[in-house]
PDB file of N, CA and C in Angstrom:
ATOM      1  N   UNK A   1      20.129  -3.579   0.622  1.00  0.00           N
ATOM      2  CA  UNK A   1      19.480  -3.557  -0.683  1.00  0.00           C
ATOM      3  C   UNK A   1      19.495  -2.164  -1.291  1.00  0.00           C
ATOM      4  N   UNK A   2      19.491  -1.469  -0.447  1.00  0.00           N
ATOM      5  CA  UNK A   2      19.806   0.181  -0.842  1.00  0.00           C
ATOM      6  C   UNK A   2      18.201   0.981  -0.948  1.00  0.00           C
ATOM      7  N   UNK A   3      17.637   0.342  -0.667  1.00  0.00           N
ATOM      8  CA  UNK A   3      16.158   1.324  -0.412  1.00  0.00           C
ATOM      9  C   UNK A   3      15.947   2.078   0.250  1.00  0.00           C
ATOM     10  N   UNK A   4      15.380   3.256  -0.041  1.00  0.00           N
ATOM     11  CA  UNK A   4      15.138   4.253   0.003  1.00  0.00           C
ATOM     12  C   UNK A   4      13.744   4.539   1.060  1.00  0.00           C
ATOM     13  N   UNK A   5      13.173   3.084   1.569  1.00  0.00           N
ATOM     14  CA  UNK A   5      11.734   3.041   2.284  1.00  0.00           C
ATOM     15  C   UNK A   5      11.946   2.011   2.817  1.00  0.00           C
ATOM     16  N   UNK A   6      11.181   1.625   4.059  1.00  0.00           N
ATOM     17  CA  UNK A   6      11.092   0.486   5.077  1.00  0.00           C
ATOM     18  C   UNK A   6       9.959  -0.668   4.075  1.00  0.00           C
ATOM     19  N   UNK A   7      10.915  -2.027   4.627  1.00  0.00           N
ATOM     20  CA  UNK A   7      10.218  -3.179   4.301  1.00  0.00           C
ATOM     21  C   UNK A   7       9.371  -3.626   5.337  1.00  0.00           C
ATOM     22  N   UNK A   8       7.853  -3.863   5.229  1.00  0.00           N
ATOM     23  CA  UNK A   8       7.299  -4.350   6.117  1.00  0.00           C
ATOM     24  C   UNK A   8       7.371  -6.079   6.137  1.00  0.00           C
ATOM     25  N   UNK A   9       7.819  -6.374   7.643  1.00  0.00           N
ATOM     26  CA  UNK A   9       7.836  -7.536   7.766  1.00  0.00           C
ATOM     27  C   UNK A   9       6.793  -8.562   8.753  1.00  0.00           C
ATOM     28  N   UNK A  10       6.026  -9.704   8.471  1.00  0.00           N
ATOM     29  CA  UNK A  10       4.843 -10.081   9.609  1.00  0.00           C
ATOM     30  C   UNK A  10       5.271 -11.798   9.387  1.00  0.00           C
ATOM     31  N   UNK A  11       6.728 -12.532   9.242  1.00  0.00           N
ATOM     32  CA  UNK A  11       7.275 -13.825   9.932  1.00  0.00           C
ATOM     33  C   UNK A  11       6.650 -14.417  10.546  1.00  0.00           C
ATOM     34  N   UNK A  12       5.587 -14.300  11.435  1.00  0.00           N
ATOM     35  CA  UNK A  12       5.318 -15.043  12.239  1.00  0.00           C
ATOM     36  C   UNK A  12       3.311 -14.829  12.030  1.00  0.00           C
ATOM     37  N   UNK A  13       3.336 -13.922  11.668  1.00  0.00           N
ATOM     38  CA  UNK A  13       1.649 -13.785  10.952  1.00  0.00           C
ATOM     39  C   UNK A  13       1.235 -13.010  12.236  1.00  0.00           C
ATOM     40  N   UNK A  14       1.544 -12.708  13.139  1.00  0.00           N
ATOM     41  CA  UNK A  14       0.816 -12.165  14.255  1.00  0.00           C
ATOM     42  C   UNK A  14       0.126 -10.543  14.093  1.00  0.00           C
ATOM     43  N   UNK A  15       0.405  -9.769  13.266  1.00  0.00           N
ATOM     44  CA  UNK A  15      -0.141  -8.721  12.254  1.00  0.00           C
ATOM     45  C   UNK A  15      -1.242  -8.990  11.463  1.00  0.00           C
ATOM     46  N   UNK A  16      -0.749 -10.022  10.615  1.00  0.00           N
ATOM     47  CA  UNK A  16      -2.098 -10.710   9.619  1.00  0.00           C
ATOM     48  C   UNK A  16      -2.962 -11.245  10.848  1.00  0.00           C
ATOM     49  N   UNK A  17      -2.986 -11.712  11.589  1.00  0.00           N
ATOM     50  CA  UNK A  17      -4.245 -12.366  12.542  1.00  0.00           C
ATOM     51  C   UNK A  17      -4.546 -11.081  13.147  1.00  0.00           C
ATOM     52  N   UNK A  18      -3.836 -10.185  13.773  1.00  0.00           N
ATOM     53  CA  UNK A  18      -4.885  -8.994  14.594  1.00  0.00           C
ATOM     54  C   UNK A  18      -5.224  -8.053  13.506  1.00  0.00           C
ATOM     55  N   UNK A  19      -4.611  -7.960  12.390  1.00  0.00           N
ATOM     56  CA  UNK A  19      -5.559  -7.301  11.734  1.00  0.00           C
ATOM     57  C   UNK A  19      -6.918  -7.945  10.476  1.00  0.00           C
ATOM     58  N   UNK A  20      -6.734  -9.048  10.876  1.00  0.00           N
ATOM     59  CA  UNK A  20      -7.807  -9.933   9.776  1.00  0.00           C
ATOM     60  C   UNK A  20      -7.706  -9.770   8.427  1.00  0.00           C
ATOM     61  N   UNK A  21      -6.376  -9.702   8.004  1.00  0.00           N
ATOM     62  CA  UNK A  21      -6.089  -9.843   6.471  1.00  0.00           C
ATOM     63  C   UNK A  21      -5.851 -11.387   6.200  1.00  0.00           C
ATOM     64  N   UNK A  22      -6.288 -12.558   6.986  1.00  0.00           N
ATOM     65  CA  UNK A  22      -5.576 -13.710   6.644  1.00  0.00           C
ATOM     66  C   UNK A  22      -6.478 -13.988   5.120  1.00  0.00           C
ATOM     67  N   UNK A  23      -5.718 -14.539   3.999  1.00  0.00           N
ATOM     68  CA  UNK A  23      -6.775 -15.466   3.185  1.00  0.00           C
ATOM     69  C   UNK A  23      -6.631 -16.741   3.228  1.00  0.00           C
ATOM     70  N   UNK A  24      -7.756 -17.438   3.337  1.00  0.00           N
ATOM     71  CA  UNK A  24      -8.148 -18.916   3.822  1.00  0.00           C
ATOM     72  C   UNK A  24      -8.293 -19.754   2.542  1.00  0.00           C
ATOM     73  N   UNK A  25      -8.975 -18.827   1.382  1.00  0.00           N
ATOM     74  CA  UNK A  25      -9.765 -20.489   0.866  1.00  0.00           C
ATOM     75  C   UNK A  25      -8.194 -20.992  -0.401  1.00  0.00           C
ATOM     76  N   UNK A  26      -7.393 -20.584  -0.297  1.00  0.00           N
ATOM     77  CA  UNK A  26      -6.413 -21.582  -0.909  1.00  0.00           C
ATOM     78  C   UNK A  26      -6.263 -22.458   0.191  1.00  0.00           C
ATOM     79  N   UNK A  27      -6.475 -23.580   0.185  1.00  0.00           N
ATOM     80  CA  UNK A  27      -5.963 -24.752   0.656  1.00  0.00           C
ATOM     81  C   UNK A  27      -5.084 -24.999   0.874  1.00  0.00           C
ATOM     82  N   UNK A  28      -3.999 -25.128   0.090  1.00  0.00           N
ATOM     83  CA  UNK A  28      -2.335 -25.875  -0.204  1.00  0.00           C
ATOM     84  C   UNK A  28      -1.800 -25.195   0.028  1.00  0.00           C
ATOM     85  N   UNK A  29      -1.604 -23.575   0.248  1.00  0.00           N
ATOM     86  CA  UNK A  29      -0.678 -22.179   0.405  1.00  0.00           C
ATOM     87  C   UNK A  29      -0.972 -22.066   1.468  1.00  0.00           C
ATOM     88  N   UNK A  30      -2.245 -21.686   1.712  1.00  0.00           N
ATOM     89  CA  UNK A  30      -2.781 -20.619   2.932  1.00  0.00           C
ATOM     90  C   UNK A  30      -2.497 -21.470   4.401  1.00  0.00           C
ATOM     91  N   UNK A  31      -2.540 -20.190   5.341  1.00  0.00           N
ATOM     92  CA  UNK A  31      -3.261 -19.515   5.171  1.00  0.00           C
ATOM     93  C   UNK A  31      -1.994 -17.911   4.637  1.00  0.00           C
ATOM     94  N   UNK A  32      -2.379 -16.854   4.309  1.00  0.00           N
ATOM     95  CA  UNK A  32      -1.705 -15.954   3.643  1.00  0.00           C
ATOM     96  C   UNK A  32      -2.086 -14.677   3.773  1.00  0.00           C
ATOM     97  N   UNK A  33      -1.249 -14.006   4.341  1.00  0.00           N
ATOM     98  CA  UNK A  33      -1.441 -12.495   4.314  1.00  0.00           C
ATOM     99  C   UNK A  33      -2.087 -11.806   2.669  1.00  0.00           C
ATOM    100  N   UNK A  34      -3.152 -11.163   2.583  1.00  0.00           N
ATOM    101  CA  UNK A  34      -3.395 -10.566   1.254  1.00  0.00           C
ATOM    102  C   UNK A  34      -2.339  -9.291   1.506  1.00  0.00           C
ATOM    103  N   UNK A  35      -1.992  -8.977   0.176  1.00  0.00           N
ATOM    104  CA  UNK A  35      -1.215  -8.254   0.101  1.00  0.00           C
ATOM    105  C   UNK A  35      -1.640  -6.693  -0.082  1.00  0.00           C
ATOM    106  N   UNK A  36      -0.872  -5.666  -0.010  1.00  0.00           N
ATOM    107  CA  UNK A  36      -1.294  -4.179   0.649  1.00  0.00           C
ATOM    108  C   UNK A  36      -0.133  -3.349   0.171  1.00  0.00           C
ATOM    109  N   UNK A  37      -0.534  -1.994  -0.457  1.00  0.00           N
ATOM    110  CA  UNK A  37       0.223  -1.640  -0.925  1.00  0.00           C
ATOM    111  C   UNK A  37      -0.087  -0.231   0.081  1.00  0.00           C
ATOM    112  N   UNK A  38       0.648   0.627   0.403  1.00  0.00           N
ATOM    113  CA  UNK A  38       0.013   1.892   1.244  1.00  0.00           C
ATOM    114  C   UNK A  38       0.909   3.129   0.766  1.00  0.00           C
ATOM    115  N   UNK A  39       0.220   4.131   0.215  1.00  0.00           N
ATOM    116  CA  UNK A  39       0.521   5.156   0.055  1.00  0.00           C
ATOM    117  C   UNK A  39       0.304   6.365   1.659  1.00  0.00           C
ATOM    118  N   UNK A  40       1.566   7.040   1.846  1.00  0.00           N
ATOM    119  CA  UNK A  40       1.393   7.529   3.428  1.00  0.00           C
ATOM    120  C   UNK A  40       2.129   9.245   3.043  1.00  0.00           C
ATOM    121  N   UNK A  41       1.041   9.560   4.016  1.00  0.00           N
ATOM    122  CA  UNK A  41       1.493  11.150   4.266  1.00  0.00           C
ATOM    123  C   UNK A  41       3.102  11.276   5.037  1.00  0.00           C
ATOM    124  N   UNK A  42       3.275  12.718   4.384  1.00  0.00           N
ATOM    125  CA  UNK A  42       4.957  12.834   5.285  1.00  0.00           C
ATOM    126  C   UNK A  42       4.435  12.627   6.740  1.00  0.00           C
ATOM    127  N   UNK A  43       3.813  12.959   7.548  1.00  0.00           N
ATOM    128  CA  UNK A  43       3.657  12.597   9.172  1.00  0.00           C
ATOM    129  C   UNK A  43       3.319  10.966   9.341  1.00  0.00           C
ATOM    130  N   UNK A  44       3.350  10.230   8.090  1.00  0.00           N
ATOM    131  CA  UNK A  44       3.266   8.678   8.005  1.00  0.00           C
ATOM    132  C   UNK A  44       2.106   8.115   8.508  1.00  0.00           C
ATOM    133  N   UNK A  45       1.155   9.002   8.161  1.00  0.00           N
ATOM    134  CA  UNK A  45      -0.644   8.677   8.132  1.00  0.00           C
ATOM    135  C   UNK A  45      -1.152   8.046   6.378  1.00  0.00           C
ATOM    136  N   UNK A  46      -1.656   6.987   6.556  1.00  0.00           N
ATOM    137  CA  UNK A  46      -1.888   6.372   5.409  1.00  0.00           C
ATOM    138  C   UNK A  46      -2.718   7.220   4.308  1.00  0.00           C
ATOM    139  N   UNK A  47      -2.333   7.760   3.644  1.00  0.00           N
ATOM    140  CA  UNK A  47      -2.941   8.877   2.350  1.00  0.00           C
ATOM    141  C   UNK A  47      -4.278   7.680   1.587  1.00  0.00           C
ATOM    142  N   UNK A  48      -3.723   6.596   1.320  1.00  0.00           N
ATOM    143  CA  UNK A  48      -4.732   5.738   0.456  1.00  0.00           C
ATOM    144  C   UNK A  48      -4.157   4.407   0.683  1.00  0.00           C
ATOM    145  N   UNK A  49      -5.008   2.981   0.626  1.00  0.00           N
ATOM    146  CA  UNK A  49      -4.729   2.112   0.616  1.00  0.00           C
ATOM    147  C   UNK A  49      -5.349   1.286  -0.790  1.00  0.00           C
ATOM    148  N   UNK A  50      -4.264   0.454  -1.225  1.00  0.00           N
ATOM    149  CA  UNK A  50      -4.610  -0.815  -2.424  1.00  0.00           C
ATOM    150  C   UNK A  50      -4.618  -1.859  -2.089  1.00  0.00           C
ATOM    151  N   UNK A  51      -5.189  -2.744  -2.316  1.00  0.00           N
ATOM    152  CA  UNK A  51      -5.106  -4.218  -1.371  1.00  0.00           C
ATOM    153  C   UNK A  51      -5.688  -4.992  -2.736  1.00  0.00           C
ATOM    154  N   UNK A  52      -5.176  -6.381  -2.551  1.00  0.00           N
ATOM    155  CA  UNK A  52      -5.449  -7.463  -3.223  1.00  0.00           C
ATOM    156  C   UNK A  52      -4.391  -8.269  -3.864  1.00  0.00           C
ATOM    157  N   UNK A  53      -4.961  -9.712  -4.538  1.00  0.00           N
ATOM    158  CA  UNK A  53      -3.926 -10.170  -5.275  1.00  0.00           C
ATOM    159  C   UNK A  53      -3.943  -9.955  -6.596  1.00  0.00           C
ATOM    160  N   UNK A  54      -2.991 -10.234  -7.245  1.00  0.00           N
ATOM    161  CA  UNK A  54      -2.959 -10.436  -8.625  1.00  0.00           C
ATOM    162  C   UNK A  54      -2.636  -8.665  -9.565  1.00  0.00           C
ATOM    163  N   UNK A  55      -3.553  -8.488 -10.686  1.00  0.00           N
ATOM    164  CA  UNK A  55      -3.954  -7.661 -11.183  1.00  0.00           C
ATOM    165  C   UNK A  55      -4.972  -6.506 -10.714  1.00  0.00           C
ATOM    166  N   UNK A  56      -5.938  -7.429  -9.865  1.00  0.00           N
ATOM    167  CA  UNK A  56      -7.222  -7.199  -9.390  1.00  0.00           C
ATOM    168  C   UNK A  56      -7.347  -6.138  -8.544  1.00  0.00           C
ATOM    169  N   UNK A  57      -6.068  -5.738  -7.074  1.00  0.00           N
ATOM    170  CA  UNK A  57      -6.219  -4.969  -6.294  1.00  0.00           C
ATOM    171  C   UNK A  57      -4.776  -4.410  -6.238  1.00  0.00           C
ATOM    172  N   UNK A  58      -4.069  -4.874  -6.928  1.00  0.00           N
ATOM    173  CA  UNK A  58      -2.488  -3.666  -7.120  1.00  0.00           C
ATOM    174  C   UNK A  58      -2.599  -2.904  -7.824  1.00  0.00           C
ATOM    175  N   UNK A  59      -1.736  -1.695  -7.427  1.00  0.00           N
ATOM    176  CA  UNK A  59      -2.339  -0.394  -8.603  1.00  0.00           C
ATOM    177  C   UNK A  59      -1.098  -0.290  -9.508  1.00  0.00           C
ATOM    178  N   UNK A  60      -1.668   0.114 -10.679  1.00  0.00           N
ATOM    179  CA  UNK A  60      -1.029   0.041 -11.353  1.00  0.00           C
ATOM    180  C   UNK A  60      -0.021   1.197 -11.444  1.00  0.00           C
ATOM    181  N   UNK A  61       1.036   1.367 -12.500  1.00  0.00           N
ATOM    182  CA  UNK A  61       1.962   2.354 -12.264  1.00  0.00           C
ATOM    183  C   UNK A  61       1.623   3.738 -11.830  1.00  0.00           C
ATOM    184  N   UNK A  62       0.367   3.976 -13.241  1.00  0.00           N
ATOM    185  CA  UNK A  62      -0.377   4.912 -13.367  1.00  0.00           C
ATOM    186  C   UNK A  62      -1.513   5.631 -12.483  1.00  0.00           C
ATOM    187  N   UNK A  63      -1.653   4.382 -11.388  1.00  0.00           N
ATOM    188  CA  UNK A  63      -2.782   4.471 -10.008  1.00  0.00           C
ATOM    189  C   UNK A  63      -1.410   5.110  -8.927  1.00  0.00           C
ATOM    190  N   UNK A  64      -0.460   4.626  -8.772  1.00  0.00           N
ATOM    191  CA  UNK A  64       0.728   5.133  -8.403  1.00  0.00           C
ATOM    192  C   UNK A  64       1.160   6.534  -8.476  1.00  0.00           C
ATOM    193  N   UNK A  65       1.323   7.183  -9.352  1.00  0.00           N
ATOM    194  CA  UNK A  65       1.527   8.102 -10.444  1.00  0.00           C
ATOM    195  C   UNK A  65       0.450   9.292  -9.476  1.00  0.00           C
ATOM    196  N   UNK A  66      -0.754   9.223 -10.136  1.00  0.00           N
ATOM    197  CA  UNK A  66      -1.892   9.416  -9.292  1.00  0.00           C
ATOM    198  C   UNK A  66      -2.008  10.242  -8.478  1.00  0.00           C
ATOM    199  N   UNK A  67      -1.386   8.457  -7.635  1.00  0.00           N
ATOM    200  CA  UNK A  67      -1.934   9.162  -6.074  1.00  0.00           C
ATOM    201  C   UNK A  67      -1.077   9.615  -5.379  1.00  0.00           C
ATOM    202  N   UNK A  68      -0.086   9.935  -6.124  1.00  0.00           N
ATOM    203  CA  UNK A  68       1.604  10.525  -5.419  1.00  0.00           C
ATOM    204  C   UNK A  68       1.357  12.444  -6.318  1.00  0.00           C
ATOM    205  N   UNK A  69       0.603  12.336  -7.160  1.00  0.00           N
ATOM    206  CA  UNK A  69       0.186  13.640  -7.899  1.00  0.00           C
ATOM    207  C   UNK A  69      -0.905  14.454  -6.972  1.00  0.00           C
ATOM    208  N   UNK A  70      -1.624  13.465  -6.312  1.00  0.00           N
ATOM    209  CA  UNK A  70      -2.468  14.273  -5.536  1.00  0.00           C
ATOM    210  C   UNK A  70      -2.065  14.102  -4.110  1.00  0.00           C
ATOM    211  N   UNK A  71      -1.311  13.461  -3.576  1.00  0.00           N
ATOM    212  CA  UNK A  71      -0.851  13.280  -2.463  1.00  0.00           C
ATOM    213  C   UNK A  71      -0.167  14.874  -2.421  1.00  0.00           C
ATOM    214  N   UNK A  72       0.971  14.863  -3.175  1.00  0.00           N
ATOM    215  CA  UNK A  72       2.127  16.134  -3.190  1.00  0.00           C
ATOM    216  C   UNK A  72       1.006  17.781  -3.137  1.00  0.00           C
ATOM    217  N   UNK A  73      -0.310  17.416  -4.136  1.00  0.00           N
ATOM    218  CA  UNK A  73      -1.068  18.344  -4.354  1.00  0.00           C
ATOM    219  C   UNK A  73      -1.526  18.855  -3.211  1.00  0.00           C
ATOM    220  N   UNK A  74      -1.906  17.924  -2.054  1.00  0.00           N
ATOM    221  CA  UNK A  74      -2.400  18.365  -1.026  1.00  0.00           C
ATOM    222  C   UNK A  74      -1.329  19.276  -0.013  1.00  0.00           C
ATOM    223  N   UNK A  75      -0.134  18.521  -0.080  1.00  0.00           N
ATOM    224  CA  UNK A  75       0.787  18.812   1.007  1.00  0.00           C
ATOM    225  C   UNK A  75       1.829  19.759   0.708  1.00  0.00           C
ATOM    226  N   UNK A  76       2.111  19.696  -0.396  1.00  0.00           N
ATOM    227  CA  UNK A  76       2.917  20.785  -0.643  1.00  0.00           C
ATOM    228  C   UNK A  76       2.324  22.055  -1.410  1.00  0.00           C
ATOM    229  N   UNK A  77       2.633  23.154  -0.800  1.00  0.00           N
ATOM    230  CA  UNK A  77       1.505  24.396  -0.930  1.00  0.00           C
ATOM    231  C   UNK A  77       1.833  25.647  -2.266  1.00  0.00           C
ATOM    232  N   UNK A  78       3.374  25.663  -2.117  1.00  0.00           N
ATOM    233  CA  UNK A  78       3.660  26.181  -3.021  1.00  0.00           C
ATOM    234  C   UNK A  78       3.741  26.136  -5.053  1.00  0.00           C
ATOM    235  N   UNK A  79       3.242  24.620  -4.770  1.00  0.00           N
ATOM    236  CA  UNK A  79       3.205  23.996  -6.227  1.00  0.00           C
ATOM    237  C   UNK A  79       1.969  23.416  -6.659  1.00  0.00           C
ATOM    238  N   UNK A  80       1.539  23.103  -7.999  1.00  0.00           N
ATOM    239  CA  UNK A  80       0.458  22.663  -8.243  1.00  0.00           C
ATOM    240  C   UNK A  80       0.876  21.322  -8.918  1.00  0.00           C
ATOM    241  N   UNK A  81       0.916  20.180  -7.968  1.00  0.00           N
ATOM    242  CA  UNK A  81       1.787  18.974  -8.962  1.00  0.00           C
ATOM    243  C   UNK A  81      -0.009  18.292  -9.924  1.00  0.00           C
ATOM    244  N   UNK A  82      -0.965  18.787  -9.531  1.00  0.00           N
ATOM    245  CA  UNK A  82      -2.339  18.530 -10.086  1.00  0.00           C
ATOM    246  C   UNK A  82      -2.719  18.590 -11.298  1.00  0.00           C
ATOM    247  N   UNK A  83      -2.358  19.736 -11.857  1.00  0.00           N
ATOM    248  CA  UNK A  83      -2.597  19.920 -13.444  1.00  0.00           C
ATOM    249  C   UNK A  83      -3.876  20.923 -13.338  1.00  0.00           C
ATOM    250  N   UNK A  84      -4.469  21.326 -12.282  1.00  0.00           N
ATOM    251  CA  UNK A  84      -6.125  21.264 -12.461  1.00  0.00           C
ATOM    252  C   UNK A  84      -5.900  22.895 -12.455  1.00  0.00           C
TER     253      UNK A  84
END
């Protein structure tokens, strides 16, 4: 596909059950991993997490944007990607 980042994959749900992300109350779908978006430090320690469906718990471009502005802010020393 040509990406540039790892796809997380959980086929068999055994991730979603030890970590208790299953969602239950759809009936007809579920049961269903909620979905997770993870922003991660270069040593690949999770910087921030977004979780949810829909509108409700994905971030938006600009939540993106963000947290990759203050992510860089922290870690890289020589620059101020912050504005502040």
């Amino acid at each position: 596909m040509g990406a540039k980042f790892p796809f997380l994959s959980d086929q068999d749900l055994e991730l979603t059950e030890a970590l208790g992300i299953k969602e239950t109350t759809d009936k007809i779908h579920g049961p269903l991993p909620v979905p997770f978006t993870f922003a991660l430090l270069p040593d690949q320690t999770i910087f921030r997490i977004f979780n949810g469906w829909y509108f409700v718990g994905r971030p938006t471009p600009e939540e993106l944007r963000q947290t990759i502005r203050d992510l860089m802010g922290r870690t890289v020393k020589d620059l101020d990607f912050r504005g502040d």
